[in-house]
N, C-alpha and C. Protein backbone atom coordinates (compact mmCIF):
# COMPACT_ATOMS: atom_id res chain seq x y z
N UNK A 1 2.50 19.61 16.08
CA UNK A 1 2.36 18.55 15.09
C UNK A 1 3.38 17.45 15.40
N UNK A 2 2.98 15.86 15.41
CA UNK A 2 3.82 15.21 15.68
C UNK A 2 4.99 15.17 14.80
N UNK A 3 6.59 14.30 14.71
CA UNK A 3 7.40 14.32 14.07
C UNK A 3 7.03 13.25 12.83
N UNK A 4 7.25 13.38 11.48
CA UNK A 4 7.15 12.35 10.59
C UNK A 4 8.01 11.68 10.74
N UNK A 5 7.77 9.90 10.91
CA UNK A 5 8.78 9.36 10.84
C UNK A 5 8.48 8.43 9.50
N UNK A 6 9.47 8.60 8.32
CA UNK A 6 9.29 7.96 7.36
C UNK A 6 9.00 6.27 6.94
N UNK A 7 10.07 6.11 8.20
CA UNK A 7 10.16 4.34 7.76
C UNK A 7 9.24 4.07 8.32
N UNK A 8 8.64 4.29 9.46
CA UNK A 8 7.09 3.96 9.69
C UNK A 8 6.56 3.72 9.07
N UNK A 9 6.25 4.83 8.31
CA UNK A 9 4.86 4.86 7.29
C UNK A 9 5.35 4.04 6.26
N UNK A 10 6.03 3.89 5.53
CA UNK A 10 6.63 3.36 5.00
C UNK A 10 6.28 1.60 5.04
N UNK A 11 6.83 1.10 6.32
CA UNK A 11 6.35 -0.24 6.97
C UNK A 11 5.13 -0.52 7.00
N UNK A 12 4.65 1.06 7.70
CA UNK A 12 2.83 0.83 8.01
C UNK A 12 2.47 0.23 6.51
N UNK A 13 2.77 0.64 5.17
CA UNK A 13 2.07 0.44 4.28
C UNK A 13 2.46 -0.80 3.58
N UNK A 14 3.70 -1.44 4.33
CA UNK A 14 4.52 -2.65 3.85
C UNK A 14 3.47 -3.90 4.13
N UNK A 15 3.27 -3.62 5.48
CA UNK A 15 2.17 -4.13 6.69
C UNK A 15 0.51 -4.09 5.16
N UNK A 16 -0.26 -3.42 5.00
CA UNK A 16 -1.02 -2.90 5.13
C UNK A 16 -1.17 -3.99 3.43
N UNK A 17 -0.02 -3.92 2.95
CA UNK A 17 0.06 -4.52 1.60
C UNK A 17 -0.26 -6.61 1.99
N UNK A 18 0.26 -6.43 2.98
CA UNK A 18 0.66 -8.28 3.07
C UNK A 18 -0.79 -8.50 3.88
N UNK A 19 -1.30 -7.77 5.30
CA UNK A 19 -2.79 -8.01 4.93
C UNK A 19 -3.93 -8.13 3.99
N UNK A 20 -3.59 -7.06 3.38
CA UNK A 20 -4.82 -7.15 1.66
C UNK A 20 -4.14 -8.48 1.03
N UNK A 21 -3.42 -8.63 1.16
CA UNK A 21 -2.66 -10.27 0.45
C UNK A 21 -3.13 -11.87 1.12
N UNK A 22 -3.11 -11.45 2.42
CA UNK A 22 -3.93 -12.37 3.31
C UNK A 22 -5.04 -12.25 3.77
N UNK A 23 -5.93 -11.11 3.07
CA UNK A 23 -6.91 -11.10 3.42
C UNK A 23 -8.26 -12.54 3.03
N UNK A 24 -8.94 -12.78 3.85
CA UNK A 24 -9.53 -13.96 3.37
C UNK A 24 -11.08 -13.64 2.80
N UNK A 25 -11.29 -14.48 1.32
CA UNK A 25 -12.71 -13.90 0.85
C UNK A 25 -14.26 -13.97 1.58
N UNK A 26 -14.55 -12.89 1.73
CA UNK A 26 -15.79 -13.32 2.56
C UNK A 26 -16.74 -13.76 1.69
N UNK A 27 -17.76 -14.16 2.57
CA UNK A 27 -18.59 -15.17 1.99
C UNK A 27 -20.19 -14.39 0.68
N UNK A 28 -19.40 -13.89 -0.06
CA UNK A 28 -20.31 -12.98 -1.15
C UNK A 28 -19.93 -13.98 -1.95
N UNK A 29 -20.95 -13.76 -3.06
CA UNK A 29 -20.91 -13.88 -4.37
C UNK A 29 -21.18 -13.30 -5.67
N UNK A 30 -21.17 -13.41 -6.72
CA UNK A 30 -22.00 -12.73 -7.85
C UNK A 30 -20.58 -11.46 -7.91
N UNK A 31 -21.55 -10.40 -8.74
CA UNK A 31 -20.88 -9.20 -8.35
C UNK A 31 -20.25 -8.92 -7.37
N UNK A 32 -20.99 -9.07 -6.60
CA UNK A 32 -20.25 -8.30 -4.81
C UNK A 32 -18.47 -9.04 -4.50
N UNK A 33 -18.94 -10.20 -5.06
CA UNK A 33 -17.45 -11.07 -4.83
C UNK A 33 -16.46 -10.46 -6.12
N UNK A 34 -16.76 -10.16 -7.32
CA UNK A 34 -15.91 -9.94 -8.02
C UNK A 34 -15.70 -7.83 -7.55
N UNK A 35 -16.80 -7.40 -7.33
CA UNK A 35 -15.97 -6.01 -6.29
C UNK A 35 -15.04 -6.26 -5.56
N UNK A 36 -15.23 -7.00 -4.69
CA UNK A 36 -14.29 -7.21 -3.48
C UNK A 36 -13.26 -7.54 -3.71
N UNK A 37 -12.94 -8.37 -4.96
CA UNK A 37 -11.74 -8.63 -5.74
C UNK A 37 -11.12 -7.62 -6.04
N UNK A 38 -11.29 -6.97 -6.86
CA UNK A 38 -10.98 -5.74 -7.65
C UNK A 38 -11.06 -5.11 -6.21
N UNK A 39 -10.97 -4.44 -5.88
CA UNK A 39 -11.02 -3.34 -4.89
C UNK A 39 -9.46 -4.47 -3.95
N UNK A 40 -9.62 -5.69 -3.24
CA UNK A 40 -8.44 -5.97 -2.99
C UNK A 40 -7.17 -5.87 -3.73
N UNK A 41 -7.32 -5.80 -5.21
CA UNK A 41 -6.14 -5.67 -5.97
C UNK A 41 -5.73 -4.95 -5.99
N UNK A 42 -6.64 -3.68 -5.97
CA UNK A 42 -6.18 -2.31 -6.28
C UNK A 42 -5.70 -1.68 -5.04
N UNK A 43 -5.78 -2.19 -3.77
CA UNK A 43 -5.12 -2.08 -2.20
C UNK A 43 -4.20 -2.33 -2.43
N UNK A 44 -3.67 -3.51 -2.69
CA UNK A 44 -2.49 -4.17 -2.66
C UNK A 44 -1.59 -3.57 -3.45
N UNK A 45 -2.09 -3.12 -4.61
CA UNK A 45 -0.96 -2.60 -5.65
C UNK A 45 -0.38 -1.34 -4.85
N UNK A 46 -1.59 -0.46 -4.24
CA UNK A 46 -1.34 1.03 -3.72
C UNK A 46 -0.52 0.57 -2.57
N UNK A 47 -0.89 -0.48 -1.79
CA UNK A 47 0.04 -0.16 -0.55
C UNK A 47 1.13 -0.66 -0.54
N UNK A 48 1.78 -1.55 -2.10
CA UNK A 48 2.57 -1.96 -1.90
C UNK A 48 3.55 -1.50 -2.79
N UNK A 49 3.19 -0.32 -3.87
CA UNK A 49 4.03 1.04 -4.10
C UNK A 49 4.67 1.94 -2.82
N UNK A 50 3.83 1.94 -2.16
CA UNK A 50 4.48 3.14 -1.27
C UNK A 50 5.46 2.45 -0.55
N UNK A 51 4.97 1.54 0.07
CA UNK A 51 5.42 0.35 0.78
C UNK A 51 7.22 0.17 0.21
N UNK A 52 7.28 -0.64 -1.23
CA UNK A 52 8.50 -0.32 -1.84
C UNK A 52 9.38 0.66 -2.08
N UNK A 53 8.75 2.07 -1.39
CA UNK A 53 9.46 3.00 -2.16
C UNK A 53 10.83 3.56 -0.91
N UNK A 54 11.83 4.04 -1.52
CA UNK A 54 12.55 4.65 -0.86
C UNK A 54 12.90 6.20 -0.99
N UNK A 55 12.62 7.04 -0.01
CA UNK A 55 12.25 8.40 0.17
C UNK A 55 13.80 9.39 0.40
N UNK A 56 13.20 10.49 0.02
CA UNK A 56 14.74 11.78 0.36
C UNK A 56 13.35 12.88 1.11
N UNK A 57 14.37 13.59 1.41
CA UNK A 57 13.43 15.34 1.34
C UNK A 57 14.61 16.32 0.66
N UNK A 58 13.91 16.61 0.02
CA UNK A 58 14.68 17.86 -1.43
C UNK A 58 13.92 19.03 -1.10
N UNK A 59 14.63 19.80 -1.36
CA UNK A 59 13.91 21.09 -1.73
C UNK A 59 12.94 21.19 -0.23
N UNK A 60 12.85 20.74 0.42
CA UNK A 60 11.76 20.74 2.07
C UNK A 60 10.80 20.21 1.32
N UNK A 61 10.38 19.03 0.46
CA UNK A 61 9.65 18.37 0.21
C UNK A 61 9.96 16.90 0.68
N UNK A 62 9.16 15.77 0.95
CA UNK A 62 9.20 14.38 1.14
C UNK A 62 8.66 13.69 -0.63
N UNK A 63 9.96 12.93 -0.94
CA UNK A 63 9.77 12.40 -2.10
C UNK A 63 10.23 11.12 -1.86
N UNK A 64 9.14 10.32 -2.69
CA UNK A 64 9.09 8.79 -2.65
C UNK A 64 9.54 8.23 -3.84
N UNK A 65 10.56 7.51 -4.39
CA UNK A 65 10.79 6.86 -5.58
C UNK A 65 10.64 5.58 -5.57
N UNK A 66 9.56 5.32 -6.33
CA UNK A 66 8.96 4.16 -6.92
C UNK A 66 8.91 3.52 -7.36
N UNK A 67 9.80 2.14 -7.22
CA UNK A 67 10.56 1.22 -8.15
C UNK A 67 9.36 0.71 -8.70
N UNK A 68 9.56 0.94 -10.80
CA UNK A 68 8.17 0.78 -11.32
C UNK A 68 8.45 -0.95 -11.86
N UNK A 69 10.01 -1.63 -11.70
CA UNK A 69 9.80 -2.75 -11.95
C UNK A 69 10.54 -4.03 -11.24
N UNK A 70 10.42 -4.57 -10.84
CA UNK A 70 11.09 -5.92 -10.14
C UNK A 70 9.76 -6.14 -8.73
């Protein structure tokens, strides 16, 4: 199994947050455009929780704390 490296993933999802942010609207409308909305928001929020978070390992677990405000 490869080694976890935290801040990676971590970045990967830092990364992953500022694309869904720059992502550009494609050319839908109606419904389909307001999905695509909603579904980008809800990316962005997820990848940019993890993204913020700063991690320990306790107990031989990987734990992420989740700054819930600023």
């Amino acid at each position: 199994m490869a080694e976890l490296d935290v801040d990676a993933l971590i970045a990967r999802f830092k990364d992953r947050a500022d694309a869904v942010k720059d992502r550009p609207l494609p050319p839908v409308a109606g419904e389909e455009r307001r999905k695509f909305i909603a579904q980008a928001e809800t990316d962005y929020m997820d990848y940019s929780l993890i993204g913020n978070a700063k991690w320990a390992v306790e107990d031989e677990h990987l734990v992420l704390r989740i700054p819930l405000s600023g």
